[in-house]
PDB file of N, CA and C in Angstrom:
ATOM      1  N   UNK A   1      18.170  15.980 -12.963  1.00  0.00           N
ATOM      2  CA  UNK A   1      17.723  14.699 -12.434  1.00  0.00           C
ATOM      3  C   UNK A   1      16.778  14.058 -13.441  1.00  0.00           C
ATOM      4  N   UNK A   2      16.890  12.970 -13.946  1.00  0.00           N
ATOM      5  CA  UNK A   2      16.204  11.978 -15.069  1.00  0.00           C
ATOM      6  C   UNK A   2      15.410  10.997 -13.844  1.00  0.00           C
ATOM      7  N   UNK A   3      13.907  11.237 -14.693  1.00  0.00           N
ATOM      8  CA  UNK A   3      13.119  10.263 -13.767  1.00  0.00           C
ATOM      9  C   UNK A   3      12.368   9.364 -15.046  1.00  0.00           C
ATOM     10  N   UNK A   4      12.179   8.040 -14.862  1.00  0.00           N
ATOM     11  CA  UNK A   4      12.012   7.766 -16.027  1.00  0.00           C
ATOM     12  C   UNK A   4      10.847   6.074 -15.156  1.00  0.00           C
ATOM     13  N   UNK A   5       9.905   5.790 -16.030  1.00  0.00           N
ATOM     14  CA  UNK A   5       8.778   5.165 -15.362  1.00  0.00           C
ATOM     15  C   UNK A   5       9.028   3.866 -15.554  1.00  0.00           C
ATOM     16  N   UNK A   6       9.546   2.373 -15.140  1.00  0.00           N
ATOM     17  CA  UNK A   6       9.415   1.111 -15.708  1.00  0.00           C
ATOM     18  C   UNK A   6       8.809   0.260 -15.115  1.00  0.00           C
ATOM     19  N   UNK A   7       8.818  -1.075 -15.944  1.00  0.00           N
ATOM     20  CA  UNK A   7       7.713  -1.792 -14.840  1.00  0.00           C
ATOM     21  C   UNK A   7       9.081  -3.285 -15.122  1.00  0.00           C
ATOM     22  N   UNK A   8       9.625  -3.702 -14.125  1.00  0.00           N
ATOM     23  CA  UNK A   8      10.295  -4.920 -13.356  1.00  0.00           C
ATOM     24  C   UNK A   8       9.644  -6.042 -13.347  1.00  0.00           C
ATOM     25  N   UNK A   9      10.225  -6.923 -14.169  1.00  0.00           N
ATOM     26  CA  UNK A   9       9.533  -8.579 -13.641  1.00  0.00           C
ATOM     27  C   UNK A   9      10.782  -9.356 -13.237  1.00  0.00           C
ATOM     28  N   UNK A  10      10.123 -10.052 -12.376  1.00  0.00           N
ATOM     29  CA  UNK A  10      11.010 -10.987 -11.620  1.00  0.00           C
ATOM     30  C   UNK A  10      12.307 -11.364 -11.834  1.00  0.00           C
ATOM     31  N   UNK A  11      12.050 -12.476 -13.274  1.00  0.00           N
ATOM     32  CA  UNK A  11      13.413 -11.936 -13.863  1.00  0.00           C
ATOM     33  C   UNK A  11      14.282 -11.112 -14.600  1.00  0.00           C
ATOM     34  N   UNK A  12      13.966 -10.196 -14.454  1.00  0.00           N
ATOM     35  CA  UNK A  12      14.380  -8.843 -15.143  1.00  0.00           C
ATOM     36  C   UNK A  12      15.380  -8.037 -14.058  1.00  0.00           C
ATOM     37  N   UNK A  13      15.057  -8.585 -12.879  1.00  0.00           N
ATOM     38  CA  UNK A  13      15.613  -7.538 -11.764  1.00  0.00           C
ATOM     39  C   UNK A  13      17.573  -7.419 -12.085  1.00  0.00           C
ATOM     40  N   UNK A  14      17.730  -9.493 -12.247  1.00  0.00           N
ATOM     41  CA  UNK A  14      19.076  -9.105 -12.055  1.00  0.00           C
ATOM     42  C   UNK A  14      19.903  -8.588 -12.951  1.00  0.00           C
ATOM     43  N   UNK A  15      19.416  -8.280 -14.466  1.00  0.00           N
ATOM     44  CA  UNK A  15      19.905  -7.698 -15.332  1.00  0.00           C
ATOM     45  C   UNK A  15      19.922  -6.387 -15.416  1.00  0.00           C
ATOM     46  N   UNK A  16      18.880  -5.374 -14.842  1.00  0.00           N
ATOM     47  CA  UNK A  16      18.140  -4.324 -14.150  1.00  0.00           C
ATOM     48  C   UNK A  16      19.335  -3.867 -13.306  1.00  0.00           C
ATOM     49  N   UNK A  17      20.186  -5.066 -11.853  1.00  0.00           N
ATOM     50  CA  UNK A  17      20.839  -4.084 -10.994  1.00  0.00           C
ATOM     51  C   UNK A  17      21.713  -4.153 -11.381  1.00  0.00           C
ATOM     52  N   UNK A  18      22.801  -5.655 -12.373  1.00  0.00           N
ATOM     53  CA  UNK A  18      23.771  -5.755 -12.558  1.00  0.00           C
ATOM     54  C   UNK A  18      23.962  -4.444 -13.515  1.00  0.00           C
ATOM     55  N   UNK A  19      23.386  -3.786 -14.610  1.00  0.00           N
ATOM     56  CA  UNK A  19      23.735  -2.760 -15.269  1.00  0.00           C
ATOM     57  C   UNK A  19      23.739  -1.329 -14.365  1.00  0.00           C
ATOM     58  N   UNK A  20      22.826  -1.262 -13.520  1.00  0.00           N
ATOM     59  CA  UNK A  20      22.683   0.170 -12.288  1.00  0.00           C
ATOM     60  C   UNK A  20      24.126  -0.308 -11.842  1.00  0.00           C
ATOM     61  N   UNK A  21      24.708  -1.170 -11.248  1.00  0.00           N
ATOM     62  CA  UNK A  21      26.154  -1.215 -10.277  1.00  0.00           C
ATOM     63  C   UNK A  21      27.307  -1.092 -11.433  1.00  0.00           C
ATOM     64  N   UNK A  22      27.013  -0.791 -12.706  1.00  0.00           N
ATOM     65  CA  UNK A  22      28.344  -0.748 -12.954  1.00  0.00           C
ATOM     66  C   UNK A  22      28.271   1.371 -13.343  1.00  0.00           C
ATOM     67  N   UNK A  23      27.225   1.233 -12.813  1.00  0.00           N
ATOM     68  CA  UNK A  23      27.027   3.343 -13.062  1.00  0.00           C
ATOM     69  C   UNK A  23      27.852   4.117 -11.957  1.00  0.00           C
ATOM     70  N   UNK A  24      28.833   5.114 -12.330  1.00  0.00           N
ATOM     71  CA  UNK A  24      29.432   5.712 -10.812  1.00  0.00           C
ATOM     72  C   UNK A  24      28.696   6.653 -10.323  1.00  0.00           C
ATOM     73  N   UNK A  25      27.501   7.075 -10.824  1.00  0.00           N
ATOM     74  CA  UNK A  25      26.276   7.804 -10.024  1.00  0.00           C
ATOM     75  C   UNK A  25      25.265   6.950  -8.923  1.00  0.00           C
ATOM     76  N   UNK A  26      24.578   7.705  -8.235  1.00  0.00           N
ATOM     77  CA  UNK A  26      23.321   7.228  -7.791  1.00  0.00           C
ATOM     78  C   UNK A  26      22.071   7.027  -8.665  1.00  0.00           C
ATOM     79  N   UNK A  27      21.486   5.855  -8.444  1.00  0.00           N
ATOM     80  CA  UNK A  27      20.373   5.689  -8.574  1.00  0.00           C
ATOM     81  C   UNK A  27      19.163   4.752  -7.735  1.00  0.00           C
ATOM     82  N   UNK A  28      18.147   5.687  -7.698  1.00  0.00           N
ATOM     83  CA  UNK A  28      17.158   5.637  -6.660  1.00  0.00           C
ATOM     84  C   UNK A  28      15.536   4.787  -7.760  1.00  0.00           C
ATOM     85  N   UNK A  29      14.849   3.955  -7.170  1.00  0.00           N
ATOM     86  CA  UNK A  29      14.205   3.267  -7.689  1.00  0.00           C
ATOM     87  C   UNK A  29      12.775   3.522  -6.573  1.00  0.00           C
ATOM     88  N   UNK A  30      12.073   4.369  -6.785  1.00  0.00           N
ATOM     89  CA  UNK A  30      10.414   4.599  -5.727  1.00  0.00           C
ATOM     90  C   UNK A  30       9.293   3.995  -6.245  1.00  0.00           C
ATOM     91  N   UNK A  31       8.914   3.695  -4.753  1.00  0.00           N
ATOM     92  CA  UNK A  31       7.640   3.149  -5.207  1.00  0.00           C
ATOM     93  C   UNK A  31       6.536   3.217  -4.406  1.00  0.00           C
ATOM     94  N   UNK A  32       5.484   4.237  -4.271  1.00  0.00           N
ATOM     95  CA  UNK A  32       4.811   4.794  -2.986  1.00  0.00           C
ATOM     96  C   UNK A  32       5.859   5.964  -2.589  1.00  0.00           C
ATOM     97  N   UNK A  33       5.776   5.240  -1.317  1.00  0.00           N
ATOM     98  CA  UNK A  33       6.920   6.154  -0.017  1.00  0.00           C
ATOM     99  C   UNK A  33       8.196   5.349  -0.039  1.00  0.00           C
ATOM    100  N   UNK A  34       8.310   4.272  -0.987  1.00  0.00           N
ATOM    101  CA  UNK A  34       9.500   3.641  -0.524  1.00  0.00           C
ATOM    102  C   UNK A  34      10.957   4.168  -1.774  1.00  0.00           C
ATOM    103  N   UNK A  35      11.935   4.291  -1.359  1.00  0.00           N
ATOM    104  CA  UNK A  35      12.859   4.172  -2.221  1.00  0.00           C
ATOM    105  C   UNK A  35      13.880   3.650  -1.837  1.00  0.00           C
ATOM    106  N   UNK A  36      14.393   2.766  -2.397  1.00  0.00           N
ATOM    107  CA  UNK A  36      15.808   1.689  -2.557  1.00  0.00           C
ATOM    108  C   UNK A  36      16.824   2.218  -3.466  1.00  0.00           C
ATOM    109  N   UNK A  37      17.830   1.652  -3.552  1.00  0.00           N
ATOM    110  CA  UNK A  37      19.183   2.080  -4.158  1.00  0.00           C
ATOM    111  C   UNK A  37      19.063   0.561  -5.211  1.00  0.00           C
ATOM    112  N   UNK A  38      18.896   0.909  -6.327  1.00  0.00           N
ATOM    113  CA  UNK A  38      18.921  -0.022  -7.374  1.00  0.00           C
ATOM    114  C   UNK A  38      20.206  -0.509  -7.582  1.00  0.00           C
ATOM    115  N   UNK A  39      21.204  -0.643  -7.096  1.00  0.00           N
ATOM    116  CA  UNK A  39      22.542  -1.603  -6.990  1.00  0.00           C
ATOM    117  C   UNK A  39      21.917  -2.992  -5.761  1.00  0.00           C
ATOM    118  N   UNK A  40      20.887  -2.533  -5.542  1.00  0.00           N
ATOM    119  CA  UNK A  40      20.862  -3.467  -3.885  1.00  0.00           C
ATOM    120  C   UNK A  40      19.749  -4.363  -4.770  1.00  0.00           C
ATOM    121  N   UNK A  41      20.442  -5.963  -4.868  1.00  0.00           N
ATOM    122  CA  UNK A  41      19.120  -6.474  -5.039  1.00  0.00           C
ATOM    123  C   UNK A  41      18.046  -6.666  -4.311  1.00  0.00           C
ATOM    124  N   UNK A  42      18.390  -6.674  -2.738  1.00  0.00           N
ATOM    125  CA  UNK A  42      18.241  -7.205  -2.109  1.00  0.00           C
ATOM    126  C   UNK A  42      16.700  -5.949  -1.680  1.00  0.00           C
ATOM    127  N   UNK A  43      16.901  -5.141  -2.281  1.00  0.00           N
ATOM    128  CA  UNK A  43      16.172  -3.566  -1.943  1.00  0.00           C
ATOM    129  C   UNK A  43      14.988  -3.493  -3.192  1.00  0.00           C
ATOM    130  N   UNK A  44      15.770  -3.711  -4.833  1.00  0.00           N
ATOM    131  CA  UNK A  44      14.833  -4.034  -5.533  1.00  0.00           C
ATOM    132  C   UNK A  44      13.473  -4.951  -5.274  1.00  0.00           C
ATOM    133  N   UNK A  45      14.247  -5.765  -4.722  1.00  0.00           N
ATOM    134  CA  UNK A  45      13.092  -7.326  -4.850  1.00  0.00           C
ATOM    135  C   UNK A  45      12.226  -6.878  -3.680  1.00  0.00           C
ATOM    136  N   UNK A  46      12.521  -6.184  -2.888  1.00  0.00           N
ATOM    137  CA  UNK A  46      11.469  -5.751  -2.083  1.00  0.00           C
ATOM    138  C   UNK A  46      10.709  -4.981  -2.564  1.00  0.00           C
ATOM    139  N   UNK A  47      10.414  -4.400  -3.123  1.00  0.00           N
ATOM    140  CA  UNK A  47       9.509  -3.641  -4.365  1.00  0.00           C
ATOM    141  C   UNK A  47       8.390  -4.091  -4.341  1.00  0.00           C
ATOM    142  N   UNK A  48       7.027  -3.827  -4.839  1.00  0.00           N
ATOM    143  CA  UNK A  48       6.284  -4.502  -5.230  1.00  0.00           C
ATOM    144  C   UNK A  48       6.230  -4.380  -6.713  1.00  0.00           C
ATOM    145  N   UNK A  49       6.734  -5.773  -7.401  1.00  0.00           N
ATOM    146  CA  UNK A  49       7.098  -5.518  -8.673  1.00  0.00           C
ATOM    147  C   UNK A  49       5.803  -5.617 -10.025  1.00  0.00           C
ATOM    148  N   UNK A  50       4.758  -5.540  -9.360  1.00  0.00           N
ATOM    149  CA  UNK A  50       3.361  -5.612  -9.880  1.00  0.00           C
ATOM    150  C   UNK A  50       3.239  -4.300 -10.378  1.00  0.00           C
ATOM    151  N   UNK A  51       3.500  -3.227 -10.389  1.00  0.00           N
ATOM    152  CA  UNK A  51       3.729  -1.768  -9.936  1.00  0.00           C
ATOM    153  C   UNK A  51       4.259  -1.463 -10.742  1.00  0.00           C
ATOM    154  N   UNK A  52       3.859   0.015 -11.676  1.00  0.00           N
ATOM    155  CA  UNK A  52       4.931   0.777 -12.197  1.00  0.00           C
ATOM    156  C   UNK A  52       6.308   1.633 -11.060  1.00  0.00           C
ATOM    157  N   UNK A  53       7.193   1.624 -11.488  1.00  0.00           N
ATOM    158  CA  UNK A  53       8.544   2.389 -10.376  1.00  0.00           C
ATOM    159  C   UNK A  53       8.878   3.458 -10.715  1.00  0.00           C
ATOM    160  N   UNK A  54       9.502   3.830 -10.417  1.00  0.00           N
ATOM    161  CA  UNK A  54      10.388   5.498 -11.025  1.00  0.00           C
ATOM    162  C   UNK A  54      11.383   5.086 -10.996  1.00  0.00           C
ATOM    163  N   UNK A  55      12.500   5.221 -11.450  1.00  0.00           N
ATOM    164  CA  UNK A  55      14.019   5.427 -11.865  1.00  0.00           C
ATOM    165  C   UNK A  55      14.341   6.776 -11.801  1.00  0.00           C
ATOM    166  N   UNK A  56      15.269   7.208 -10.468  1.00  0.00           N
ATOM    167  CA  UNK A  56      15.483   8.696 -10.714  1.00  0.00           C
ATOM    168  C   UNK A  56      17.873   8.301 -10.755  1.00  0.00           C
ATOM    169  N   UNK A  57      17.944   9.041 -11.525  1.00  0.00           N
ATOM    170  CA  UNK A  57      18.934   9.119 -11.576  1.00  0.00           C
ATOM    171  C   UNK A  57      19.981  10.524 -12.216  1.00  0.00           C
ATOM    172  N   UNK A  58      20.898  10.779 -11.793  1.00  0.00           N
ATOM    173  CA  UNK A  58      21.862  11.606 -12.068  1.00  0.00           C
ATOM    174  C   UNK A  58      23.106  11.447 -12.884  1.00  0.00           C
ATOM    175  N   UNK A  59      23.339  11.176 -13.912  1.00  0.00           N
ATOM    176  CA  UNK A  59      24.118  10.705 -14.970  1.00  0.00           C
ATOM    177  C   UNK A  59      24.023   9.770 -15.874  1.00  0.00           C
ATOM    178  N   UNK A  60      24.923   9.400 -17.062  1.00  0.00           N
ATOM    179  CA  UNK A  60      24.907   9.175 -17.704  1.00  0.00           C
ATOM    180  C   UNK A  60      25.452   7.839 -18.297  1.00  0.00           C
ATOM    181  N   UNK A  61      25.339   6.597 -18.624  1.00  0.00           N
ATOM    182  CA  UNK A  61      25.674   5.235 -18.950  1.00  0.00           C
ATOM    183  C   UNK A  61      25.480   4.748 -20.105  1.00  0.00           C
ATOM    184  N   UNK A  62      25.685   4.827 -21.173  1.00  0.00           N
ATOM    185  CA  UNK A  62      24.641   4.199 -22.180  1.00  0.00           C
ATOM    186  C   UNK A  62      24.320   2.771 -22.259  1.00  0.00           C
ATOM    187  N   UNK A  63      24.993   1.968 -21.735  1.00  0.00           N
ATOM    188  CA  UNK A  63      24.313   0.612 -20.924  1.00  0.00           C
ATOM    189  C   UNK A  63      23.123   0.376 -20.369  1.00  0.00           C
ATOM    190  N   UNK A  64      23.518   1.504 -19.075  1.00  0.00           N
ATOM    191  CA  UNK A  64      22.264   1.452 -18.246  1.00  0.00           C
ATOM    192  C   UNK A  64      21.048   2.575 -18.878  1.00  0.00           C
ATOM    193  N   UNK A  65      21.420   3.327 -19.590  1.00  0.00           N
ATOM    194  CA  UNK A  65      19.815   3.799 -20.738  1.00  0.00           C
ATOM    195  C   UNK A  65      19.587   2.634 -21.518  1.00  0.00           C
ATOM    196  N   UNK A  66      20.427   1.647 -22.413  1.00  0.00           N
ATOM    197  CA  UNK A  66      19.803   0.856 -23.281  1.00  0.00           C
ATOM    198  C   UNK A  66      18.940   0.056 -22.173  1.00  0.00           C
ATOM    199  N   UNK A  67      19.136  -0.035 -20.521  1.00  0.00           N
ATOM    200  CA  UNK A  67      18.582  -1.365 -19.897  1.00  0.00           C
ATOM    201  C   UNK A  67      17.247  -0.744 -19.833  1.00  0.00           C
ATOM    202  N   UNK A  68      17.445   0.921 -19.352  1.00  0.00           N
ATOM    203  CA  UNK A  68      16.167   1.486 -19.245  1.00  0.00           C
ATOM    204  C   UNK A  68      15.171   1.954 -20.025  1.00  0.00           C
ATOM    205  N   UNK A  69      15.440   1.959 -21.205  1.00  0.00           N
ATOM    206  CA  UNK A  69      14.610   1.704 -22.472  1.00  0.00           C
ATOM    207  C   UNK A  69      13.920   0.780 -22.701  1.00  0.00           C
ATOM    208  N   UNK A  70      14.432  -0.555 -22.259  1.00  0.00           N
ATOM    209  CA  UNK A  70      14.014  -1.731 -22.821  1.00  0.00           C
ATOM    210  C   UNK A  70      12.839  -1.633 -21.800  1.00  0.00           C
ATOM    211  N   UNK A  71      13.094  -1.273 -20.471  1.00  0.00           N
ATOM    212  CA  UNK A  71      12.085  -1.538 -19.432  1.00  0.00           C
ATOM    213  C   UNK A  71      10.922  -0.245 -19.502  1.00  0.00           C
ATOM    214  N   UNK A  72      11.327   0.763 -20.007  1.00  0.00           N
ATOM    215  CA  UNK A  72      10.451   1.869 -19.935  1.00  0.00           C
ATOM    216  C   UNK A  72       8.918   1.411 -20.509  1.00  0.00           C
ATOM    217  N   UNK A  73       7.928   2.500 -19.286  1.00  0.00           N
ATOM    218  CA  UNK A  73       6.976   2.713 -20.007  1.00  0.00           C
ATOM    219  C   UNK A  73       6.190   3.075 -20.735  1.00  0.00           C
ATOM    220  N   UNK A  74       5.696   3.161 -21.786  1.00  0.00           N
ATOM    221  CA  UNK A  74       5.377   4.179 -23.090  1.00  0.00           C
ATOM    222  C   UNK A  74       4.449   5.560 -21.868  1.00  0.00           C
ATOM    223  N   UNK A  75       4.708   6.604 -22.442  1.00  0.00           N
ATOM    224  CA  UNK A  75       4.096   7.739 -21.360  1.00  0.00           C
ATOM    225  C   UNK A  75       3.317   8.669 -22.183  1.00  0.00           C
TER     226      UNK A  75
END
């Protein structure tokens, strides 16, 4: 399981889920107690996107790593 830390701005989201929905794995996006399914915009944007997130995911895309790179946080 890859957990990986980013921080989301507003407009960032829809480039963010459109690359998660084309992955045939799950991926889970927490924040607190909450976690959403990062294909759902509708789940992202509920987020508080002020906030660092987690990205936990189970496979492999190199799309969706280049998206999550770009968004990662230095750790």
């Amino acid at each position: 399981m890859m957990q990986r830390k980013i921080r989301l701005r507003l407009d960032e989201v829809k480039a963010f889920v459109t690359a998660a929905s084309k992955c045939d794995f799950d991926i889970d996006v927490c924040y607190n107690r909450y976690t959403v399914d990062a294909k759902s915009i509708v789940g992202v944007l509920g987020l508080d996107l002020t906030q660092p997130l987690t990205v936990s995911y189970n496979g492999y895309d190199p799309e969706f790593e280049k998206e999550i790179n770009r968004l990662a946080l230095a750790s």
